[in-house]
N, C-alpha and C. Protein backbone atom coordinates (compact mmCIF):
# COMPACT_ATOMS: atom_id res chain seq x y z
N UNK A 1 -19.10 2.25 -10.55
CA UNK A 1 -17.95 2.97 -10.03
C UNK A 1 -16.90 1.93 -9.61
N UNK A 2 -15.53 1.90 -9.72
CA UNK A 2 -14.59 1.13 -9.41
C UNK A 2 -13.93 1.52 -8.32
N UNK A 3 -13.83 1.54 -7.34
CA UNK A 3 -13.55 1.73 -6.39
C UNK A 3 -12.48 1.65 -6.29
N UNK A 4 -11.51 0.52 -7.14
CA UNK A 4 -10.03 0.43 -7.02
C UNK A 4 -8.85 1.56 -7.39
N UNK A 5 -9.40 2.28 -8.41
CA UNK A 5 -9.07 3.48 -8.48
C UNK A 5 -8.70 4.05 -7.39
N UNK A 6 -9.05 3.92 -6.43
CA UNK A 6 -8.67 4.71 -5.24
C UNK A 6 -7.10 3.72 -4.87
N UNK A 7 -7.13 3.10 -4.85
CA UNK A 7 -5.16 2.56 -4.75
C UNK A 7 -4.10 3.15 -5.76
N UNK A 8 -4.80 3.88 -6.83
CA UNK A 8 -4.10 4.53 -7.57
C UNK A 8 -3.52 5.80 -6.60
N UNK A 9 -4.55 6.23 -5.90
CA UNK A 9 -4.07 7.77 -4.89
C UNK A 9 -2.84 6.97 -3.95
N UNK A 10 -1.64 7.89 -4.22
CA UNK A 10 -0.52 7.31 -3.21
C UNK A 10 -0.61 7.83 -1.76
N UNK A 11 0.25 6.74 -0.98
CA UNK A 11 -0.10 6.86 0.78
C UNK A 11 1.11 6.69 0.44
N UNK A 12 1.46 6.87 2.27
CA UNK A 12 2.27 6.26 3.13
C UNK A 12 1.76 5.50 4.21
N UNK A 13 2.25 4.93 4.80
CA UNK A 13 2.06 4.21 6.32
C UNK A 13 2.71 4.71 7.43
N UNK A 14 1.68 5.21 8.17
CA UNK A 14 2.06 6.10 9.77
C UNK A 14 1.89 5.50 10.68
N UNK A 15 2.30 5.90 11.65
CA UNK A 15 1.84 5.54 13.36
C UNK A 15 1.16 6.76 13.59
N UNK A 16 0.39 7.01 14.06
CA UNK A 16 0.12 8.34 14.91
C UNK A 16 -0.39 8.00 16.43
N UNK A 17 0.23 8.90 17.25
CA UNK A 17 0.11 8.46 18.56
C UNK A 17 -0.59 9.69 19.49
N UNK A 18 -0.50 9.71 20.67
CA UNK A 18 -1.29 10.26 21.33
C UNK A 18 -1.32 10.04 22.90
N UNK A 19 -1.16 10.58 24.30
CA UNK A 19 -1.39 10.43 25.55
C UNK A 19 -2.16 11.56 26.44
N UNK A 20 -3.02 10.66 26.92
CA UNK A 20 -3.40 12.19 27.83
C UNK A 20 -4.10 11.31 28.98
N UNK A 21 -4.44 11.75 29.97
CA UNK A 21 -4.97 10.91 31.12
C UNK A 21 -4.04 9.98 31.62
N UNK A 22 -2.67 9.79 31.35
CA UNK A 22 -1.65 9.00 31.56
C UNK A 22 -2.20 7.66 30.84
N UNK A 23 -2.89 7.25 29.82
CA UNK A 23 -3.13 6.60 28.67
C UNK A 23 -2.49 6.92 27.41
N UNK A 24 -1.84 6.26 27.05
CA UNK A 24 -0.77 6.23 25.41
C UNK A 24 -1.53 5.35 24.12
N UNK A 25 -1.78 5.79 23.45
CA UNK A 25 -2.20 4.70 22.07
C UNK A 25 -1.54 4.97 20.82
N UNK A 26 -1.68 4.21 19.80
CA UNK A 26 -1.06 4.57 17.86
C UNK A 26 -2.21 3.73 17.71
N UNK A 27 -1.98 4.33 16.28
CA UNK A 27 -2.71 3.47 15.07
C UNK A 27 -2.38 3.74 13.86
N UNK A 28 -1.84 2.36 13.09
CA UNK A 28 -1.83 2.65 11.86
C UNK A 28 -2.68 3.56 10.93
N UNK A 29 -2.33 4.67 9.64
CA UNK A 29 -2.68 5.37 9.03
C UNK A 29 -2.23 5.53 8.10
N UNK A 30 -2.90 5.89 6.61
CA UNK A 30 -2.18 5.81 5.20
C UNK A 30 -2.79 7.49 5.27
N UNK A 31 -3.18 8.43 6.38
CA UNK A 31 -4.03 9.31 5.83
C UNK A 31 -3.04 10.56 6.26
N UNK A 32 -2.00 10.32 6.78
CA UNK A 32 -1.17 11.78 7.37
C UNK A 32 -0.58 12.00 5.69
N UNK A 33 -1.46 13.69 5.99
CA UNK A 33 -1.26 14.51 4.84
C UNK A 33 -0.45 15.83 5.22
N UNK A 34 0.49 16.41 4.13
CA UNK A 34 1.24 17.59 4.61
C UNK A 34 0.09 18.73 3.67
N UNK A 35 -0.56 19.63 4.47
CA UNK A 35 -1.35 20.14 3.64
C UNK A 35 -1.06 21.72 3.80
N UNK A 36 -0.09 22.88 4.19
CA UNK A 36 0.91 24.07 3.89
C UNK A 36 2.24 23.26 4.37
N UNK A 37 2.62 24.37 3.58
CA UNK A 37 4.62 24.39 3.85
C UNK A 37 4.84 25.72 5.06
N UNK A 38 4.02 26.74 4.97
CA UNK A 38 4.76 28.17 5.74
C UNK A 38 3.24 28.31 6.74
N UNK A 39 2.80 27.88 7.55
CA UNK A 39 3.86 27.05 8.51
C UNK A 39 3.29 25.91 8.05
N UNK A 40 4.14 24.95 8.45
CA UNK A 40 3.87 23.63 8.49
C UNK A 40 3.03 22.93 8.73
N UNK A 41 1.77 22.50 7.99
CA UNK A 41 0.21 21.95 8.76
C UNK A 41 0.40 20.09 8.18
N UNK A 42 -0.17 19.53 9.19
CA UNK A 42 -0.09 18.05 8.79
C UNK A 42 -1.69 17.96 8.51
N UNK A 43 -2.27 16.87 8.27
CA UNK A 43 -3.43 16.56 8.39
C UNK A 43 -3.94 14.96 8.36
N UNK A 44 -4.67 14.81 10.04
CA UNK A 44 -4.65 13.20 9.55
C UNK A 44 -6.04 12.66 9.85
N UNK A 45 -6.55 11.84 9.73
CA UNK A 45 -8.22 11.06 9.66
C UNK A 45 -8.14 10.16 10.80
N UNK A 46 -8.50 9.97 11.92
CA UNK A 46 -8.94 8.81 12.56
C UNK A 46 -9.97 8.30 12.94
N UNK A 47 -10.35 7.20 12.90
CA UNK A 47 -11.35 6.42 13.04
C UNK A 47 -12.04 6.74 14.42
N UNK A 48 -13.25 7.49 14.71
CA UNK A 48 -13.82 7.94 15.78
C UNK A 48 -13.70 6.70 17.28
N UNK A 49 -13.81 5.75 16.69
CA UNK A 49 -13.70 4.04 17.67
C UNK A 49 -12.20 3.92 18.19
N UNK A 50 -11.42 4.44 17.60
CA UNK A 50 -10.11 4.20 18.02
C UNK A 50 -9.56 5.66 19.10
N UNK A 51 -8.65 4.49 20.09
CA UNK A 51 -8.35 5.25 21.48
C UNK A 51 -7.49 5.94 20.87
N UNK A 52 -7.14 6.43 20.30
CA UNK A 52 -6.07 6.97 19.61
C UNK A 52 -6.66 8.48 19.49
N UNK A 53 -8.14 8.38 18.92
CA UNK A 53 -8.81 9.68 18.30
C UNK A 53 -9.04 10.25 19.39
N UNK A 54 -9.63 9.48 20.44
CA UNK A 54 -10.06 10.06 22.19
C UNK A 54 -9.11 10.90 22.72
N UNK A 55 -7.58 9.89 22.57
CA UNK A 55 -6.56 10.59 23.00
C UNK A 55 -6.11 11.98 22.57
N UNK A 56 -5.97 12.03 20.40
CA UNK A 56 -5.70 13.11 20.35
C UNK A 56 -6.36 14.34 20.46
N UNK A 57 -7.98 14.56 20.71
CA UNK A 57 -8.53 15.06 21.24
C UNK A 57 -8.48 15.51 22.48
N UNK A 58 -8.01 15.22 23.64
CA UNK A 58 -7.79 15.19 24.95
C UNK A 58 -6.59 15.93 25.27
N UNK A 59 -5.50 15.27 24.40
CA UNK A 59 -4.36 16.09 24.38
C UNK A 59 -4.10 17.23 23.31
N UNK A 60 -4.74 17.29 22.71
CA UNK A 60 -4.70 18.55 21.24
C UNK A 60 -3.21 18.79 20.74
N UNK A 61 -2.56 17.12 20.89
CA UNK A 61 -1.89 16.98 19.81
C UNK A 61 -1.67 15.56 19.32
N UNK A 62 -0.65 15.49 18.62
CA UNK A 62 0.00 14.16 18.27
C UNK A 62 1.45 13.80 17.48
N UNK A 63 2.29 12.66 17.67
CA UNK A 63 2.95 12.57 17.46
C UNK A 63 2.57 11.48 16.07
N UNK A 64 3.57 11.46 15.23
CA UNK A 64 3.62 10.50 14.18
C UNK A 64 5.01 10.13 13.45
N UNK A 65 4.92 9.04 13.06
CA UNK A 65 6.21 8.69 12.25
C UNK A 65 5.97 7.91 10.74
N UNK A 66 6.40 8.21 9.86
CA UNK A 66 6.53 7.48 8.86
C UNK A 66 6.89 6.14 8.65
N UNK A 67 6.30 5.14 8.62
CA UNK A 67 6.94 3.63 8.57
C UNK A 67 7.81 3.46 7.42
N UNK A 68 9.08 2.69 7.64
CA UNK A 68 9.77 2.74 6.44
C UNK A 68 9.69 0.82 6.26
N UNK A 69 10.46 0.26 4.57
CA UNK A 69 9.99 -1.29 4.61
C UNK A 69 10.67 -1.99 5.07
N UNK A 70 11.12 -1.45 6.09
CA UNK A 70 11.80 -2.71 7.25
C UNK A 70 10.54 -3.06 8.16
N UNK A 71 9.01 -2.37 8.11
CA UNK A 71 8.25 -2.54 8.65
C UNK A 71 7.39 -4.31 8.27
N UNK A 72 7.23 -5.02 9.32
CA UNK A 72 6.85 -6.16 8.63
C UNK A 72 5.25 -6.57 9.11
N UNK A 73 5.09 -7.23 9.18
CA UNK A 73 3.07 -7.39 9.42
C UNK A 73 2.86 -7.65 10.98
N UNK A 74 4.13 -8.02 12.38
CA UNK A 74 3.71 -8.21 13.67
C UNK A 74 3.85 -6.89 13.54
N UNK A 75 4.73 -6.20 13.54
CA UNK A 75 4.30 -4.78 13.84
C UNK A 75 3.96 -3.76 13.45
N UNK A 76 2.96 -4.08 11.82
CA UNK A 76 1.87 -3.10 11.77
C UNK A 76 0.91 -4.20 12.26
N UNK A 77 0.54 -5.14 12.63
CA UNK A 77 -0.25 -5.50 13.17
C UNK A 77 -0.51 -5.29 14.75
N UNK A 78 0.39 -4.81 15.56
CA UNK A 78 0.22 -4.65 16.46
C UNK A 78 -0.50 -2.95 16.42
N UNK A 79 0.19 -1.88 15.74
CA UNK A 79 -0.55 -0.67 15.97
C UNK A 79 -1.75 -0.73 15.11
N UNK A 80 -2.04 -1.35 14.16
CA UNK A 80 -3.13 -1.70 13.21
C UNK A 80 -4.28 -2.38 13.43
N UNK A 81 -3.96 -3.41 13.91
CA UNK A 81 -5.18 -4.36 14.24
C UNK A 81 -5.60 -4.81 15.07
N UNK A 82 -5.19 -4.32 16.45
CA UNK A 82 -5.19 -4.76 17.76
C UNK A 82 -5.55 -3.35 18.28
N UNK A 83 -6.67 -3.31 19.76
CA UNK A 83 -6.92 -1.81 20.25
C UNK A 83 -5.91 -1.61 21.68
N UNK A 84 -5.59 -0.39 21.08
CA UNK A 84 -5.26 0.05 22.49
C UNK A 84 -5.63 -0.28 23.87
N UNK A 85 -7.67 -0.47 23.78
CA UNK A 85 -8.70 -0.52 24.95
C UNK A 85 -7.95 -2.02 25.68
N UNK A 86 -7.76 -2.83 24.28
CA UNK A 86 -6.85 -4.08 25.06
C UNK A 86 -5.66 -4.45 25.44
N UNK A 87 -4.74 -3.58 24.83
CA UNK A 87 -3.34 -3.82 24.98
C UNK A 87 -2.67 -2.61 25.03
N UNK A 88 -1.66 -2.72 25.88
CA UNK A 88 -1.03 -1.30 26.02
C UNK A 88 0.43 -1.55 25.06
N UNK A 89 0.12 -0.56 23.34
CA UNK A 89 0.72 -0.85 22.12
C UNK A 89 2.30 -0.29 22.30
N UNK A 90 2.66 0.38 23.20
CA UNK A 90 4.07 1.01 23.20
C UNK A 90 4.78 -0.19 24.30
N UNK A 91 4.17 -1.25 24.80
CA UNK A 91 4.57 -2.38 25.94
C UNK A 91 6.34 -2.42 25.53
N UNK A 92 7.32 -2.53 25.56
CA UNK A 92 8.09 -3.45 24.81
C UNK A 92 8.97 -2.95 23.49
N UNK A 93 8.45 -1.77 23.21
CA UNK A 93 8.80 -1.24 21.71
C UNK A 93 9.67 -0.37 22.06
N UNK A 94 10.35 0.41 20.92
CA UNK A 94 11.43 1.01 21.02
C UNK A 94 10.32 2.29 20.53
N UNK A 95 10.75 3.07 21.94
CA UNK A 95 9.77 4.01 22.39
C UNK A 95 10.29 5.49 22.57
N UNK A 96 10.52 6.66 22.14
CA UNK A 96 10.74 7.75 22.31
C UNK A 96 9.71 8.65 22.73
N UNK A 97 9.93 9.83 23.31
CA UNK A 97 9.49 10.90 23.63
C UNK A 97 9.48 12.53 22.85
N UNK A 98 8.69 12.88 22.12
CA UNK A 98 9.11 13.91 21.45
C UNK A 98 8.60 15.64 22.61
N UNK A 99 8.69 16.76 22.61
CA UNK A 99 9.22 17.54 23.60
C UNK A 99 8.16 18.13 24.54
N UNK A 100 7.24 17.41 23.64
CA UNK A 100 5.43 17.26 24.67
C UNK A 100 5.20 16.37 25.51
N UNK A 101 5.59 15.31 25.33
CA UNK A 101 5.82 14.08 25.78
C UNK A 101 4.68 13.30 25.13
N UNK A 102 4.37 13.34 23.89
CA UNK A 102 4.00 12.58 23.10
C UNK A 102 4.65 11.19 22.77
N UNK A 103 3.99 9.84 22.78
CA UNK A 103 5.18 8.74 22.44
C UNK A 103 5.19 8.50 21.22
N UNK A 104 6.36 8.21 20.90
CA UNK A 104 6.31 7.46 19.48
C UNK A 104 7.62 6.40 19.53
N UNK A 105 7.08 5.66 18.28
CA UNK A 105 8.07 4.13 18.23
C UNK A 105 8.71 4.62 16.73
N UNK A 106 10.34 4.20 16.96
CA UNK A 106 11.21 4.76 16.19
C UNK A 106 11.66 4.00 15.51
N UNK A 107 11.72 2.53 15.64
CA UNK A 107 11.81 0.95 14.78
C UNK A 107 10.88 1.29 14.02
N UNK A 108 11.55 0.64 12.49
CA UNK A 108 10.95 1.03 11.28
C UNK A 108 9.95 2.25 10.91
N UNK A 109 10.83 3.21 11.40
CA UNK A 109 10.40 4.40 11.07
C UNK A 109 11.92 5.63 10.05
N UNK A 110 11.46 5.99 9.22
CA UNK A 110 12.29 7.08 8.82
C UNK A 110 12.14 8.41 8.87
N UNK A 111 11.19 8.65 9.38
CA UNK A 111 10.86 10.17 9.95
C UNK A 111 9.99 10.17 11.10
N UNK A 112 9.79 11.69 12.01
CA UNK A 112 8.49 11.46 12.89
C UNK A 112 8.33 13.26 12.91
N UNK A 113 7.07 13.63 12.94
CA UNK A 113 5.95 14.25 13.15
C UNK A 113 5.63 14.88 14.42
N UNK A 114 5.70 15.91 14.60
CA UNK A 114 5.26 16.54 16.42
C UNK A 114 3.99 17.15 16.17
N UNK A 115 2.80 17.61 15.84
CA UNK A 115 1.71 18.62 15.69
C UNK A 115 0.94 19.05 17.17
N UNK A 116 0.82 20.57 17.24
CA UNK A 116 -0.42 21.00 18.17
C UNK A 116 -1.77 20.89 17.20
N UNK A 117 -2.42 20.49 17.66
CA UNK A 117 -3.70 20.87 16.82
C UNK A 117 -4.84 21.77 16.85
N UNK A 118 -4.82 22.49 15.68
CA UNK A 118 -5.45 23.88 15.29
C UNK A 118 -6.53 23.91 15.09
N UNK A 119 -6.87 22.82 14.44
CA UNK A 119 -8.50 22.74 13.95
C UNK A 119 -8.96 20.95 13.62
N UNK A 120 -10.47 20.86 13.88
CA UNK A 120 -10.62 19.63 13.92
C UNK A 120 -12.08 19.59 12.64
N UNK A 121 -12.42 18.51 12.14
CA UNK A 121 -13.40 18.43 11.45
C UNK A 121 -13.74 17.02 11.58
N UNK A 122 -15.15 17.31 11.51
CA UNK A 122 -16.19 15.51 12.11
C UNK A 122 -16.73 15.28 10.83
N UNK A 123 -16.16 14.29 9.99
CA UNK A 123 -16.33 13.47 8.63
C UNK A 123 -17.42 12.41 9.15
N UNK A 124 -18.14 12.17 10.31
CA UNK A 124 -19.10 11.32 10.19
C UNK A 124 -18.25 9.88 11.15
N UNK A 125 -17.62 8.94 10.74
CA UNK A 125 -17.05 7.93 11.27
C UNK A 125 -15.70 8.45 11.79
N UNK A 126 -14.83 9.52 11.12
CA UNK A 126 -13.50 9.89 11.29
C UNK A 126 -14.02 11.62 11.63
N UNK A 127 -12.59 11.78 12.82
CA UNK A 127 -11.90 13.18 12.91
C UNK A 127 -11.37 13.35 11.71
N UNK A 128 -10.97 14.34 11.50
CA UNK A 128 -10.04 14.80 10.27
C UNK A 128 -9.18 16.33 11.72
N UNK A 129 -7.75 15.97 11.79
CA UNK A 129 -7.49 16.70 12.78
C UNK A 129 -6.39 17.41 11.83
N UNK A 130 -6.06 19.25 12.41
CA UNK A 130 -5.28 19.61 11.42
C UNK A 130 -4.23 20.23 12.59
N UNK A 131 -2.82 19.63 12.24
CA UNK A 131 -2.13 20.23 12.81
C UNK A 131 -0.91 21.15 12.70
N UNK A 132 -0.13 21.79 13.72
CA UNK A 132 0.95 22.39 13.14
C UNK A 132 1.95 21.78 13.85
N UNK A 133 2.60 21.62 12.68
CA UNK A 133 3.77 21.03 13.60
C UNK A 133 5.00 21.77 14.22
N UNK A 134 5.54 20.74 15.13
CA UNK A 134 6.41 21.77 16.01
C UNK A 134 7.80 20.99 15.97
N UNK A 135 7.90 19.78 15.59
CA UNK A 135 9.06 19.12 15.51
C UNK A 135 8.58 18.03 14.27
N UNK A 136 10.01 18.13 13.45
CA UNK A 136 10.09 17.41 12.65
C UNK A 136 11.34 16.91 12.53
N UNK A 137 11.97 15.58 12.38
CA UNK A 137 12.87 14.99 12.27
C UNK A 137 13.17 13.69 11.15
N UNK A 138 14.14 13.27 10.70
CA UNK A 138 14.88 12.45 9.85
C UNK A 138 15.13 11.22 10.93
N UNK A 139 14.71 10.17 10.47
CA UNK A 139 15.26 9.15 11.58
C UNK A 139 15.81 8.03 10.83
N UNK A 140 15.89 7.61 9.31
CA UNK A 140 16.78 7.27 8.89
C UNK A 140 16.87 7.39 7.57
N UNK A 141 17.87 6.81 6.98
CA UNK A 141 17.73 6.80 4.97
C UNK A 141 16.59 6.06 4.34
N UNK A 142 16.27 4.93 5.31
CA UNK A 142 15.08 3.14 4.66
C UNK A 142 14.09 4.63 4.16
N UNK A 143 13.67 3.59 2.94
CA UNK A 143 12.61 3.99 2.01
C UNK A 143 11.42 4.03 2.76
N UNK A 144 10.31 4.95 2.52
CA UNK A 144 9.23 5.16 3.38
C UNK A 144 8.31 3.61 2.45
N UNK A 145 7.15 3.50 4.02
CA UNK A 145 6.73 2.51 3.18
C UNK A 145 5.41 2.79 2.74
N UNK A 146 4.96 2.57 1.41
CA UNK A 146 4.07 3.54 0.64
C UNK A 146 2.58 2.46 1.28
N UNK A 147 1.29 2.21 0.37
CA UNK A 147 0.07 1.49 0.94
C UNK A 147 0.57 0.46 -0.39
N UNK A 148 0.99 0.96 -0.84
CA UNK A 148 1.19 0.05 -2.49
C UNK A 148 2.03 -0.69 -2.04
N UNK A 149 3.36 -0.57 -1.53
CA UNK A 149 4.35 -1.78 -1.11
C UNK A 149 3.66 -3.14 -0.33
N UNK A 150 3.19 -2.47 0.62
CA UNK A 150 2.45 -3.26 2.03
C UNK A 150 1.10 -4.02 1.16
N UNK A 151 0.49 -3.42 0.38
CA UNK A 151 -0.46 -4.55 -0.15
C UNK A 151 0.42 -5.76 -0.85
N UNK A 152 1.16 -4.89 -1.88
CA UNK A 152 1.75 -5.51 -2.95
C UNK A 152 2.35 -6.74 -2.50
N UNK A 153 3.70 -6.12 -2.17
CA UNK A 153 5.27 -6.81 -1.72
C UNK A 153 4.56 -8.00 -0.33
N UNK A 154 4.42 -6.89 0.89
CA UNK A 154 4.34 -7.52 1.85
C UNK A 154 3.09 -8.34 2.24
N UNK A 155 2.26 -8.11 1.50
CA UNK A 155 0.27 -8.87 0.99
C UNK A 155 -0.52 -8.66 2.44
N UNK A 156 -0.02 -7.32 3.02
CA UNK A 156 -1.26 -6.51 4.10
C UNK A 156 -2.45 -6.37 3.65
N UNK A 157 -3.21 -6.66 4.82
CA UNK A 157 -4.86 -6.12 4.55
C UNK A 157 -5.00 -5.20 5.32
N UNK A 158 -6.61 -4.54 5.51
CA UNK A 158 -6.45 -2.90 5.53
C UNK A 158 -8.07 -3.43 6.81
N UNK A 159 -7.38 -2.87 8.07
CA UNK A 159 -8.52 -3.21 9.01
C UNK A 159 -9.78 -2.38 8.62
N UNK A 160 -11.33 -3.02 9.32
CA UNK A 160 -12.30 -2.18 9.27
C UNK A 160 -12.41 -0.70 9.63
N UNK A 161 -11.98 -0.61 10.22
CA UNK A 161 -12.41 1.13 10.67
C UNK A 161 -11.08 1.95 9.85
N UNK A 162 -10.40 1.62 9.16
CA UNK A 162 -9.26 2.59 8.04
C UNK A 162 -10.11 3.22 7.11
N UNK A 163 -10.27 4.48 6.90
CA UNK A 163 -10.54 5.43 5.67
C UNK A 163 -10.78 4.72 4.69
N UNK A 164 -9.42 3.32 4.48
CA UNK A 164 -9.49 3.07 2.68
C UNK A 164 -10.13 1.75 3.02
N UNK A 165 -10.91 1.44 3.87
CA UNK A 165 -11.63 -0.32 3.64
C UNK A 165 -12.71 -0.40 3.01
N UNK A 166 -11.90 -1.19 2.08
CA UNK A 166 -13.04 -1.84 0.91
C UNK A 166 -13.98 -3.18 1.13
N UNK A 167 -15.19 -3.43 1.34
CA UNK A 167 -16.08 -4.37 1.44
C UNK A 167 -15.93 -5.11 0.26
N UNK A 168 -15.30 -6.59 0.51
CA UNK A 168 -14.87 -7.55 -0.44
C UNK A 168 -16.33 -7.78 -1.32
């Protein structure tokens, strides 16, 4: 089986975020899926280990944004490869509030994502959380940035606990 095949399936690159307990986290994601149009359902995978998944569980929702390629490797490395448990990831960043008070970071982003969440499913290592969304917005023209650019162009690697990590 070739496994690489699977870079053929197109992504994007997300933030998805999350607060509850007066604790805030993101984490990079190639997995936010739009899965209806009437109403609007998102759908995204997180890594059960990441404060992020705790959070959106806790709060039964989440915020997200689309990374566009002004995005460069300190800062998907900061929501990507670094934990929340150690660093508090919104420190410093250009930080918004969407009408839950969900956070999200709006630098190198061209869209963002509001969801309540409706239904959840336990894939074993990952949530699979499904939401509806309640706000959706345009945040600029920059090209979204796909998983193909960020390997390609910008030569990202893909942390352990991501959906798509491949054992070299």
């Amino acid at each position: 089986m070739n496994e690489k095949a699977l870079y053929k399936i197109t992504y994007g690159l997300y933030v998805v975020s999350a607060e509850a307990e007066g604790k805030s986290s993101g984490c990079v994601v190639n997995t936010l899926t739009q899965v209806t149009a009437s109403p609007v359902r998102l759908s995204v995978a997180i890594n059960k280990e990441n404060l992020t998944c705790e959070l959106i569980q806790k709060a039964g929702r989440f915020a997200a944004v689309a990374l566009d390629q002004r995005a460069d490797l300190a800062f998907i490395g900061r929501f990507g490869f670094r934990s929340g448990r150690d660093m508090e990831k919104y420190e410093g960043a250009s930080t918004a509030r969407d009408a839950a008070g969900m956070p999200y970071c709006w630098e190198n982003a061209c869209a963002r994502y509001s969801c309540r969440i409706i239904d959840t499913l336990d894939l074993g290592t990952h949530m699979l959380f499904i939401g509806e969304a309640e706000e959706l917005e345009i945040l600029g023209e920059q090209e979204p940035l796909t998983y193909s650019y960020y390997r390609n162009v910008i030569k990202g690697g893909t942390p352990k606990n991501a959906p798509s990590y491949q054992e070299k």
